[in-house]
Every structure is written in C-alpha cells, then in structure tokens.
N, C-alpha and C. Protein backbone atom coordinates (compact mmCIF):
# COMPACT_ATOMS: atom_id res chain seq x y z
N UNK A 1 0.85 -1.16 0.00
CA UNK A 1 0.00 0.00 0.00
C UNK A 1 0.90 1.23 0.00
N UNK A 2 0.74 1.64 -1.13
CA UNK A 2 1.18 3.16 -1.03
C UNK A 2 0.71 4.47 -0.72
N UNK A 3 1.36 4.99 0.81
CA UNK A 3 0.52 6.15 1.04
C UNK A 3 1.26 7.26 0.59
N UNK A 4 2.31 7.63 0.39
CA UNK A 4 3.07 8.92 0.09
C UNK A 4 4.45 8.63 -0.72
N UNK A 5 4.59 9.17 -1.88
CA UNK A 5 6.01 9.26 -2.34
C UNK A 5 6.89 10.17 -1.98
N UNK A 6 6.99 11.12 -1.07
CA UNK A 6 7.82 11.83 -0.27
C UNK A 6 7.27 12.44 0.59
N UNK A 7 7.80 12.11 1.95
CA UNK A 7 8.67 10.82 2.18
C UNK A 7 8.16 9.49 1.65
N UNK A 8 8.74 8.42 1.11
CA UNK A 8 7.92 7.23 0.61
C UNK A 8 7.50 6.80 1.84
N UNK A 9 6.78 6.17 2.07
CA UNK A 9 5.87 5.59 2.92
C UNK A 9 4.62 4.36 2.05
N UNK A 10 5.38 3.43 2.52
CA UNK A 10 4.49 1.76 1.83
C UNK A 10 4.56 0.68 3.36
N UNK A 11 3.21 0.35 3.16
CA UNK A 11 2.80 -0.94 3.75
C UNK A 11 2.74 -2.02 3.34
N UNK A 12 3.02 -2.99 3.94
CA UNK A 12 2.40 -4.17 3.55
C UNK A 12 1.59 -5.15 4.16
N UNK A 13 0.41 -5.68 3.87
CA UNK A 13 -0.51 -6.20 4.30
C UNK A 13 0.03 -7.79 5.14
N UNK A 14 -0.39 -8.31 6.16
CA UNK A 14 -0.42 -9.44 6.71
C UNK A 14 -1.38 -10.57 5.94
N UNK A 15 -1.94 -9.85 4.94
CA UNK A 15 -2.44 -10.92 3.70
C UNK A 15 -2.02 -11.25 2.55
N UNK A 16 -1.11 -12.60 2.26
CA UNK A 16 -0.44 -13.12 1.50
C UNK A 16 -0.94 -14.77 1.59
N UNK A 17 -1.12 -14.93 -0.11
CA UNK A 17 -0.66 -16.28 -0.44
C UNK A 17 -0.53 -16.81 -1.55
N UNK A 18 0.05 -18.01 -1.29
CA UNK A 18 1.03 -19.03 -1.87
C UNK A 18 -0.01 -19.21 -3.69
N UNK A 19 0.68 -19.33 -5.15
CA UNK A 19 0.35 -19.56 -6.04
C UNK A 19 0.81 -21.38 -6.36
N UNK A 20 0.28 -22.10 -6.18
CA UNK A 20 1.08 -23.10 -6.02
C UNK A 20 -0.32 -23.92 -7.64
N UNK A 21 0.79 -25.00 -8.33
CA UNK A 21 0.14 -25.69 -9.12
C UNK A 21 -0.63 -27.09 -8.45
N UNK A 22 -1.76 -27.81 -9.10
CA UNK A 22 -2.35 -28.63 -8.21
C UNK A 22 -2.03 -29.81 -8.26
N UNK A 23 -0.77 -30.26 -9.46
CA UNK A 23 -0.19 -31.01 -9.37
C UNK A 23 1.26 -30.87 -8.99
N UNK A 24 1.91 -31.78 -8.81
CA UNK A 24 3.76 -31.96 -8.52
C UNK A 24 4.39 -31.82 -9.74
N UNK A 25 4.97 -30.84 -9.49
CA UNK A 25 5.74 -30.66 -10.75
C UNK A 25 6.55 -31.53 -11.60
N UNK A 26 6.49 -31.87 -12.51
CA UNK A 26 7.51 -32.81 -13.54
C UNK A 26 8.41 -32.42 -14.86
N UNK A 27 8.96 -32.91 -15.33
CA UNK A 27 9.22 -32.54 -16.79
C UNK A 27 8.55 -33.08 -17.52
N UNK A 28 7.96 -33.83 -17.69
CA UNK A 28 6.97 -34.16 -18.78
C UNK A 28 5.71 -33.50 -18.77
N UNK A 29 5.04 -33.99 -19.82
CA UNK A 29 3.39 -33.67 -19.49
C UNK A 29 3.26 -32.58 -20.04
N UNK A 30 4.31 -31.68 -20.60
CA UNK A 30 4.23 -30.19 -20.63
C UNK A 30 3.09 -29.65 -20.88
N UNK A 31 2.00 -29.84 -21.93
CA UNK A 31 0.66 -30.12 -21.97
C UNK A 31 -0.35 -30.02 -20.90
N UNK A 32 0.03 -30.55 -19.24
CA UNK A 32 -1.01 -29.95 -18.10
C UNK A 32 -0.80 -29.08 -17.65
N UNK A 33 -1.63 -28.33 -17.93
CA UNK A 33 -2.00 -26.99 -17.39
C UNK A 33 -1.82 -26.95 -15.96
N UNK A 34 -2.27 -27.86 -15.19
CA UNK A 34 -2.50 -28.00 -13.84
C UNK A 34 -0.86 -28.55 -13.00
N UNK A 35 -0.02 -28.37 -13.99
CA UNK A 35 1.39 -29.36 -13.26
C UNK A 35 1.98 -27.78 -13.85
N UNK A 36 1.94 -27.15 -14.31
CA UNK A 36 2.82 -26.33 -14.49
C UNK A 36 2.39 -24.73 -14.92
N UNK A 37 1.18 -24.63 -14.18
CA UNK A 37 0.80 -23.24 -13.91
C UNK A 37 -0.02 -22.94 -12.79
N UNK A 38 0.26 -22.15 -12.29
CA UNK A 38 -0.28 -21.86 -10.94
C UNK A 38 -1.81 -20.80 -10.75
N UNK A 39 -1.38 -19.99 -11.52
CA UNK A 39 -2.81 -19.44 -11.46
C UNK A 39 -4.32 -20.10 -12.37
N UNK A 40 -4.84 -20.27 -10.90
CA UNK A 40 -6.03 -21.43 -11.20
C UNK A 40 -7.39 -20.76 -11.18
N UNK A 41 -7.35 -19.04 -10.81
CA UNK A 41 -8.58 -18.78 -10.81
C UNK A 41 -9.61 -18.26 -11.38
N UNK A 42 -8.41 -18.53 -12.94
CA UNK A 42 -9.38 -17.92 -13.99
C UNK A 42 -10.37 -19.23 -14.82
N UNK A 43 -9.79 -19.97 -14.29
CA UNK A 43 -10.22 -21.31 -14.98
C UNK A 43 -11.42 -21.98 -14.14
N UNK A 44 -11.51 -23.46 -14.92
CA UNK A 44 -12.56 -24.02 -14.20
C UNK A 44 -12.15 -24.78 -12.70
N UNK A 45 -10.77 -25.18 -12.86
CA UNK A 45 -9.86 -26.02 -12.14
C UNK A 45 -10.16 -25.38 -10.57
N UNK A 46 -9.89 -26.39 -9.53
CA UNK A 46 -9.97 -25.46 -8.44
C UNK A 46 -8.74 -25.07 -7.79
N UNK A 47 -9.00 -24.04 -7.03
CA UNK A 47 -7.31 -23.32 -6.49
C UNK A 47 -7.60 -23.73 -5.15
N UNK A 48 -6.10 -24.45 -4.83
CA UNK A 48 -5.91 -24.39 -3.31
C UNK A 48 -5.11 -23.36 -2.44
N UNK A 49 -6.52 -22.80 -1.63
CA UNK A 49 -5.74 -22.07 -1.03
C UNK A 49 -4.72 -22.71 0.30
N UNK A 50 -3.99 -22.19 0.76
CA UNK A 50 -2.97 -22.39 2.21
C UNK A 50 -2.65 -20.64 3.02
N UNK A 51 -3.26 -21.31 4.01
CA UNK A 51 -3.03 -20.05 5.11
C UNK A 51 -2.12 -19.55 5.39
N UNK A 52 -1.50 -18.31 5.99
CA UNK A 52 0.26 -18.03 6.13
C UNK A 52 0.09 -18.38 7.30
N UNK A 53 -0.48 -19.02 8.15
CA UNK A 53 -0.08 -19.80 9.14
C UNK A 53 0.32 -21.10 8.91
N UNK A 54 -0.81 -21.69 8.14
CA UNK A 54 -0.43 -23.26 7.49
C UNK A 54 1.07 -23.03 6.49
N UNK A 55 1.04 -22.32 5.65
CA UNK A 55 2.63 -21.78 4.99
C UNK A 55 3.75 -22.00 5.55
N UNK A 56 3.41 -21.06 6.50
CA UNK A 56 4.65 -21.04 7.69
C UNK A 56 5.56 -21.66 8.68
N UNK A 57 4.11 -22.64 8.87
CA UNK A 57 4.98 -23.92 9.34
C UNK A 57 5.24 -24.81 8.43
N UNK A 58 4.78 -24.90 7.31
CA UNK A 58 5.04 -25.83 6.39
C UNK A 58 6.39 -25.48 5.90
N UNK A 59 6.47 -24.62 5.82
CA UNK A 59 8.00 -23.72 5.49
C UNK A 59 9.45 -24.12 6.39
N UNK A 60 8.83 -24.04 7.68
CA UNK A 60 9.61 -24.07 8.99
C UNK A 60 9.98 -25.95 8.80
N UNK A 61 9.12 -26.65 8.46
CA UNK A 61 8.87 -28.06 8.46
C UNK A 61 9.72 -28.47 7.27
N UNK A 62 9.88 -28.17 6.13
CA UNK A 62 10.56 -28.44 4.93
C UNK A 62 12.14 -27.54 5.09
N UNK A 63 12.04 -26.39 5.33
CA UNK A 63 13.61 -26.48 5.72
C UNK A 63 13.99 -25.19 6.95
N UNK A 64 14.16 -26.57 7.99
CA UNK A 64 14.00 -26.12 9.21
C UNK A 64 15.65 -25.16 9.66
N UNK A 65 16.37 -25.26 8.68
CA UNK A 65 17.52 -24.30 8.67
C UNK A 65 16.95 -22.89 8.37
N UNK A 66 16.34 -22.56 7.90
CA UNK A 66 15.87 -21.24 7.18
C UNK A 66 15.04 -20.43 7.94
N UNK A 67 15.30 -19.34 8.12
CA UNK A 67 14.48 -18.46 9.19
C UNK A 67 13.65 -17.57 8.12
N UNK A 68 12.31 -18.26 8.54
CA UNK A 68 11.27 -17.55 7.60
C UNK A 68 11.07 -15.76 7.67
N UNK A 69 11.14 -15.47 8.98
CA UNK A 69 10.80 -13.66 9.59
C UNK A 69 12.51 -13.11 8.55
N UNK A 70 13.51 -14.06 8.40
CA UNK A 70 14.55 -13.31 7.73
C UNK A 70 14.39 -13.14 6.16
N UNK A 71 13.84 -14.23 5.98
CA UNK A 71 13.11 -14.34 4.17
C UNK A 71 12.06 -13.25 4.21
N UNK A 72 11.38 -12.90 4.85
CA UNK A 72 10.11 -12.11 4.58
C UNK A 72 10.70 -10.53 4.58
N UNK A 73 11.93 -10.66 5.61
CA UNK A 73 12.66 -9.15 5.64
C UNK A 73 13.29 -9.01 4.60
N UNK A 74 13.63 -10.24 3.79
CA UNK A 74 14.21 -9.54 2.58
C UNK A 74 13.32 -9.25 1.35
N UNK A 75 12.25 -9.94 1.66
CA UNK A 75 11.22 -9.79 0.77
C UNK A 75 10.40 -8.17 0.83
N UNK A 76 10.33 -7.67 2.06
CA UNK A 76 10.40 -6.66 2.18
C UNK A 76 11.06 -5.33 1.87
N UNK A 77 12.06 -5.95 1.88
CA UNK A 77 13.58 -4.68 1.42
C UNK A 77 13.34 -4.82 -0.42
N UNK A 78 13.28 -5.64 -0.85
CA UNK A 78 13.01 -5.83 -2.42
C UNK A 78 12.25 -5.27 -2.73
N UNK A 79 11.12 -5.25 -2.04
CA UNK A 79 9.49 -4.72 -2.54
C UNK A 79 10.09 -2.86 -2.05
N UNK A 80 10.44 -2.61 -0.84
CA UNK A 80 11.08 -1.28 -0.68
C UNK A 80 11.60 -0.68 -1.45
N UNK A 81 12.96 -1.16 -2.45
CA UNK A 81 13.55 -1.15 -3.50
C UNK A 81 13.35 -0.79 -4.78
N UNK A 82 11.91 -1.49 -4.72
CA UNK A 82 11.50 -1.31 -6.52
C UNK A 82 10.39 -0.31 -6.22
N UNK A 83 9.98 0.14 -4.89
CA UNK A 83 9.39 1.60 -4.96
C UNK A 83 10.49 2.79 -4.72
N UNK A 84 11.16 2.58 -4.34
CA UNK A 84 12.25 3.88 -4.12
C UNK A 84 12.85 4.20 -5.81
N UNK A 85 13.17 3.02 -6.61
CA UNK A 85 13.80 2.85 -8.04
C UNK A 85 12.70 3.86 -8.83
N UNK A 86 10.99 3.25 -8.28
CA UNK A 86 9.83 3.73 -9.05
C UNK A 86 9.86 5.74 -8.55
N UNK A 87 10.06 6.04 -7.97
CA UNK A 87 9.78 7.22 -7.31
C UNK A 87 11.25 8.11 -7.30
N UNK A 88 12.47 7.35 -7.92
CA UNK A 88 13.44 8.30 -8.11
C UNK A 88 13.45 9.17 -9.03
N UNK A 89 12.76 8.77 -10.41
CA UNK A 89 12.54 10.00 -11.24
C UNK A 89 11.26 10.53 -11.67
N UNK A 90 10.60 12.30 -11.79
CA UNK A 90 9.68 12.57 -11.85
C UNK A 90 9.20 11.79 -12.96
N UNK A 91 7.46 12.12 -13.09
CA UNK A 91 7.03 11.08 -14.36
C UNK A 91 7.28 12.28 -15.81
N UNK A 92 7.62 11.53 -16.81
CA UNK A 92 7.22 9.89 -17.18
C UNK A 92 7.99 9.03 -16.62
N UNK A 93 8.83 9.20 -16.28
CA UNK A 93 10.06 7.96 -15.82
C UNK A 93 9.31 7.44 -14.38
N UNK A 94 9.03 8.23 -13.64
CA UNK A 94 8.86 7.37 -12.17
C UNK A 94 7.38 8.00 -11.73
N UNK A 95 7.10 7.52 -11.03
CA UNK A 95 5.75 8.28 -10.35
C UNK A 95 5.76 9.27 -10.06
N UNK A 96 4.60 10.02 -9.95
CA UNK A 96 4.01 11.55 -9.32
C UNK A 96 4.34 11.28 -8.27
N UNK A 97 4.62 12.78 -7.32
CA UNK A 97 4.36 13.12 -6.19
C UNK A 97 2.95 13.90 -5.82
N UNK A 98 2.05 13.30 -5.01
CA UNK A 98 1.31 13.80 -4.40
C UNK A 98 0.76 13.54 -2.99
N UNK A 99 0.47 14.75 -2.63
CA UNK A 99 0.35 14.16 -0.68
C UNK A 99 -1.46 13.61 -0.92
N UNK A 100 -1.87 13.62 -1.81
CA UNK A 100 -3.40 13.27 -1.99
C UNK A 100 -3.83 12.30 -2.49
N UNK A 101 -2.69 11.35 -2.93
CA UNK A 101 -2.68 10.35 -4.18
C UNK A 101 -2.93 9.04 -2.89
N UNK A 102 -3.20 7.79 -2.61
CA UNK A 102 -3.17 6.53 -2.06
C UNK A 102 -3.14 5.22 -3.36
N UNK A 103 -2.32 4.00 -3.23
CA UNK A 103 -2.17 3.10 -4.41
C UNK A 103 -2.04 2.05 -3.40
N UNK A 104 -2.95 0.88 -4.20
CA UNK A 104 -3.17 -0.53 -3.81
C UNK A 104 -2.23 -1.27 -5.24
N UNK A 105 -0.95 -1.67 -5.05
CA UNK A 105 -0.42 -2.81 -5.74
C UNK A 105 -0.32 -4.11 -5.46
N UNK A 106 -0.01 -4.94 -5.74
CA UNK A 106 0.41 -6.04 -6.06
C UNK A 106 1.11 -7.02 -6.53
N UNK A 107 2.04 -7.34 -5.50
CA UNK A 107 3.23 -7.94 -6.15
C UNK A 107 3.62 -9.33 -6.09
N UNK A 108 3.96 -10.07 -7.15
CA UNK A 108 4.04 -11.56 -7.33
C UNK A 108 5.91 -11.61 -6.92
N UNK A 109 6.24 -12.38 -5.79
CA UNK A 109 7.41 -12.56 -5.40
C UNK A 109 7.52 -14.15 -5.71
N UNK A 110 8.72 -14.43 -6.34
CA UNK A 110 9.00 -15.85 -6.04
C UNK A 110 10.68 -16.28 -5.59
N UNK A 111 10.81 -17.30 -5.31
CA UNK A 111 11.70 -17.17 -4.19
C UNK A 111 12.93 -18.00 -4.34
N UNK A 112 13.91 -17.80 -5.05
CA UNK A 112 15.12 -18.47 -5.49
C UNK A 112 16.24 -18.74 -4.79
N UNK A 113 17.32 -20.09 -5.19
CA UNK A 113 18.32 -20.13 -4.06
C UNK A 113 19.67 -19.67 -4.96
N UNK A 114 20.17 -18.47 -4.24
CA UNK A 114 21.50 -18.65 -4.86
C UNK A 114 22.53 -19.37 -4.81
N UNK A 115 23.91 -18.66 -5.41
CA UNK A 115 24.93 -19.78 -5.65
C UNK A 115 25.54 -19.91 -4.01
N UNK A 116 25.42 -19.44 -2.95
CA UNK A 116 25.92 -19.87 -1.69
C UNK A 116 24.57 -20.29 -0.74
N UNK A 117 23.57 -20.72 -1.91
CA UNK A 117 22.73 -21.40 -1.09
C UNK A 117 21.90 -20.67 0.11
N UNK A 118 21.41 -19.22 -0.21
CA UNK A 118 20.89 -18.65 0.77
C UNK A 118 19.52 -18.24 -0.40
N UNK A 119 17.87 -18.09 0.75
CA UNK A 119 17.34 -17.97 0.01
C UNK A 119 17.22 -16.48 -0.43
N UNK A 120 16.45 -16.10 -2.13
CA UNK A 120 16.41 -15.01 -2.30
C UNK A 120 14.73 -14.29 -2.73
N UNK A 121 14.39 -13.31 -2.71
CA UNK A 121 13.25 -13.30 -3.31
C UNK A 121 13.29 -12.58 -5.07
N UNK A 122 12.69 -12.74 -6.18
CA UNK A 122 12.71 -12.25 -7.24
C UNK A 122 11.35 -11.70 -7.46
N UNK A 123 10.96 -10.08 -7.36
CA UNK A 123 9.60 -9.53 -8.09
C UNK A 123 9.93 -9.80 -9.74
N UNK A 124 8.53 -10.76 -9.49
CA UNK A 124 8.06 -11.19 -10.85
C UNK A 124 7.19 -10.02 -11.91
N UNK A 125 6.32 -9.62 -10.73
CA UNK A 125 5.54 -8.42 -11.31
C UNK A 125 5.29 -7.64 -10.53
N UNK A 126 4.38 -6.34 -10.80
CA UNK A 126 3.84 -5.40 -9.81
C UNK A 126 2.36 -5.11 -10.44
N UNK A 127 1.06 -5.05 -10.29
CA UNK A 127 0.27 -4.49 -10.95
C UNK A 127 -0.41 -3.42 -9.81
N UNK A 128 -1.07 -2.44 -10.28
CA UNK A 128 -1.94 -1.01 -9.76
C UNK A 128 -3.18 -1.83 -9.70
N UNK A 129 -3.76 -1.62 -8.51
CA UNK A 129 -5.16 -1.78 -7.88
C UNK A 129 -4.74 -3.27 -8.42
N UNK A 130 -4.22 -4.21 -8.18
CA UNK A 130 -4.81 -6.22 -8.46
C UNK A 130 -6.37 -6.54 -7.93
N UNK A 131 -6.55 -7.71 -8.74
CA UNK A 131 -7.66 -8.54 -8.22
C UNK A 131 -7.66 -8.59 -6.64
N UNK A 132 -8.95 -8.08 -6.25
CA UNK A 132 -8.96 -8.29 -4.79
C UNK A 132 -10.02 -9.40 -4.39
N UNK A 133 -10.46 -10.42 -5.49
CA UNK A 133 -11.53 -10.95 -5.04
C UNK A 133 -11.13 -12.10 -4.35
N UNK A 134 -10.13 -12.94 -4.23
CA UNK A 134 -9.76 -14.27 -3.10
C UNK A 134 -9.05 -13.14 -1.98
N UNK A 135 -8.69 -12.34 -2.27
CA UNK A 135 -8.26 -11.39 -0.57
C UNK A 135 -9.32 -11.02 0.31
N UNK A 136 -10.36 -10.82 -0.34
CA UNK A 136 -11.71 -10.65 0.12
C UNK A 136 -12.78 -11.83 0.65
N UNK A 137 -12.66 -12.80 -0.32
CA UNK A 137 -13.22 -14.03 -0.06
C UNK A 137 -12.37 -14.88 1.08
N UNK A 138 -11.35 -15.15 1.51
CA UNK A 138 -10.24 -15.60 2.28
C UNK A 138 -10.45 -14.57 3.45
N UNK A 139 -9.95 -13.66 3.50
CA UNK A 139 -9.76 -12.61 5.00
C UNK A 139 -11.08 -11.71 4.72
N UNK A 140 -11.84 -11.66 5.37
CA UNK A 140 -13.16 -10.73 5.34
C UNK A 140 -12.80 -9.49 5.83
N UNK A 141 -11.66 -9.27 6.53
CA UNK A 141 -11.26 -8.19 7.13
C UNK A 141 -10.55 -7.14 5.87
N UNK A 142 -9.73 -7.56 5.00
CA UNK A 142 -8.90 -7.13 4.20
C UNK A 142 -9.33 -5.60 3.52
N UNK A 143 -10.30 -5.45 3.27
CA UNK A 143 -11.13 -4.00 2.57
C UNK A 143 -10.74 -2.92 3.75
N UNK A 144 -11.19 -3.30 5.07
CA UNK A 144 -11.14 -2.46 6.56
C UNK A 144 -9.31 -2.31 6.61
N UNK A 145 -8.57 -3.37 6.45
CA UNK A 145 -7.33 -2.95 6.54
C UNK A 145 -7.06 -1.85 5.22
N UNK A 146 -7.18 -2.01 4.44
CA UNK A 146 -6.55 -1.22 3.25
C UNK A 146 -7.31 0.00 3.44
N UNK A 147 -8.72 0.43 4.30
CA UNK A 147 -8.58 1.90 4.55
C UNK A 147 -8.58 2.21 5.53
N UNK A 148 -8.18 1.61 6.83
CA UNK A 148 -7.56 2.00 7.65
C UNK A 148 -6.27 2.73 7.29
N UNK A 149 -5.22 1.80 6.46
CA UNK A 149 -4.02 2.85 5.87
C UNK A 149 -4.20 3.61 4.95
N UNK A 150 -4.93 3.45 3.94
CA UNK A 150 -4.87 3.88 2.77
C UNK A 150 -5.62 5.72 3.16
N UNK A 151 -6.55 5.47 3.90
CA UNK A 151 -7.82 6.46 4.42
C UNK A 151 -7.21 7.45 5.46
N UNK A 152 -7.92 6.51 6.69
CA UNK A 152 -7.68 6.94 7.75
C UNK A 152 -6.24 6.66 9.03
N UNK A 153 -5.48 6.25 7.80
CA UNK A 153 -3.91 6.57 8.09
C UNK A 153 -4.11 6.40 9.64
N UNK A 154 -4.46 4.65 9.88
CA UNK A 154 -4.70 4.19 11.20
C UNK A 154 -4.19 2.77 10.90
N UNK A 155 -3.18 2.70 10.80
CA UNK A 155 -2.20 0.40 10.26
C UNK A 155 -2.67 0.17 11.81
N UNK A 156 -2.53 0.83 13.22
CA UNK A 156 -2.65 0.06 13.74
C UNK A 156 -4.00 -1.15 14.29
N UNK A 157 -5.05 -0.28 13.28
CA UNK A 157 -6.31 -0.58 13.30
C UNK A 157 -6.46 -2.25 12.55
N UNK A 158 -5.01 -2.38 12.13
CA UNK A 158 -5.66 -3.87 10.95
C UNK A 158 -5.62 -4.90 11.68
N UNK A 159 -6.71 -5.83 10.71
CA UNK A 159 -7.04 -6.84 11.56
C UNK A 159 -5.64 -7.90 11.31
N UNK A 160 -5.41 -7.99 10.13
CA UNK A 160 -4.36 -9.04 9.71
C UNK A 160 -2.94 -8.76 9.59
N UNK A 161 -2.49 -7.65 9.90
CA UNK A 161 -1.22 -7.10 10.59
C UNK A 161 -0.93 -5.95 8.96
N UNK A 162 -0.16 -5.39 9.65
CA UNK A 162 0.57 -4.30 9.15
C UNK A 162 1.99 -3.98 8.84
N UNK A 163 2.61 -4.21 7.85
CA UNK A 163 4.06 -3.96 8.33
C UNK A 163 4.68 -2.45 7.51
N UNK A 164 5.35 -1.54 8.43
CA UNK A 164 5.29 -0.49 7.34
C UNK A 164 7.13 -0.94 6.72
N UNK A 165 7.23 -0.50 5.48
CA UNK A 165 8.42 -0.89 5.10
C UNK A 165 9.49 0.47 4.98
C-alpha cells in the first residue's frame, strides 16, 4: 500500500498467499496446465488455497535451517527497493508526487536459491489496484485494513497485521 512518495511511505498487508500448481511438478506432461501453472482462478480447475499460518509452518517443516521472519525481511527490502527505483525520477520515468494520491499494488514474489545457497526473493511483477476478489473471499477483514491505511492513516487498526516498510 502506497501512502506517500515523499517521504515514501508503503505498507504491507499481513495478507499473503502461496500460487502453487495442483499437481507436482515434472518434466513431462508439458501439456497440463494444472502441473505447471499456478494461477487457477481464472479457470474451471480449483485453487488451493494455504493459510500463512499453514505456509509457515510448512515452510519451517521443509527447511527447518531457514528463518522464515529473515526471508520475509528480505522480501520486504526488495518490494522497498522497486518503490524507491519507481519514485526516483519525476514522471514519465517514475511516479508523481502527491500528498493526496493513495495506491493498492500487487506484487508476485518468487523465491530463489542462490549460488551460496541462501534464500532469495525475485519480483516477478507489480500491478496497480490487483484482483482483490480471493483477498476478500479468504480474510473478510482485508477492505477495513486497506482503509484503515490507505484512508484513515490508522495500520494500527488492521485486523491481519501491518508492516510499514
């Protein structure tokens, strides 16, 4: 959530989840849709959702070396990053400044290991205002968080946490 480009000032919501395909991935098959694409909700197919609680330990459970709160901080600093990059030059190059302006994005992170084996995050995309309809359907709260900040410039009001970056 973007409330101000100077000073920048972005949130990020305690509502996140996982794009996962509904089959196990293979090399063959290239042909199923369902083994090797993840977004399921435009289709007929059904999407599974997973909670960032259920995530989290599942995370913690598969590789219990890895400190998830340190992955999410870097996931954070990235997403920080590519708004400071967005807001370094006036537009056309970078965004407006306005103290009146508020922006709901959306960003697809996925999460790679480098060559010393530490994890990393990669923004895949960013889109202005995203689909809010499984954020809505999933957390009923999610609309009340985004104008609590977005509005009435109150994060501590959210139901599903707040993190300012």
């Amino acid at each position: 959530m973007l409330v101000d480009t100077e000073p920048l000032t972005l949130y990020v919501s305690g509502v996140y989840w996982l794009r996962i395909a509904n089959n196990p991935f293979t090399m063959d098959r290239f042909d199923d849709f369902q083994t090797h694409f993840t977004v399921m909700n435009y289709t007929d197919y059904g999407v599974e959702i997973i909670s960032v609680a259920e995530f989290e330990a599942q995370f913690k459970l598969e590789y219990p070396l890895e400190d998830w709160d340190a992955v999410k901080a870097d996931i954070f600093k990235s997403i920080r990053s590519l708004f400071e990059a967005a807001t370094a030059s006036p537009p056309p190059l970078g965004l407006g400044k306005s103290k009146k302006s508020r922006a709901l994005y959306g960003v697809d992170v996925m999460l790679e290991w480098t060559d010393d084996g530490k994890i990393h995050p990669v923004i895949l995309e960013t889109n202005f205002h995203p689909d809010c309809t499984r954020a809505c359907k999933y957390f009923k709260d999610f609309y009340n968080d985004l104008l609590n900040v977005l509005v009435l410039n109150n994060p501590d009001a959210a139901v599903h946490g707040i993190t300012k970056l």
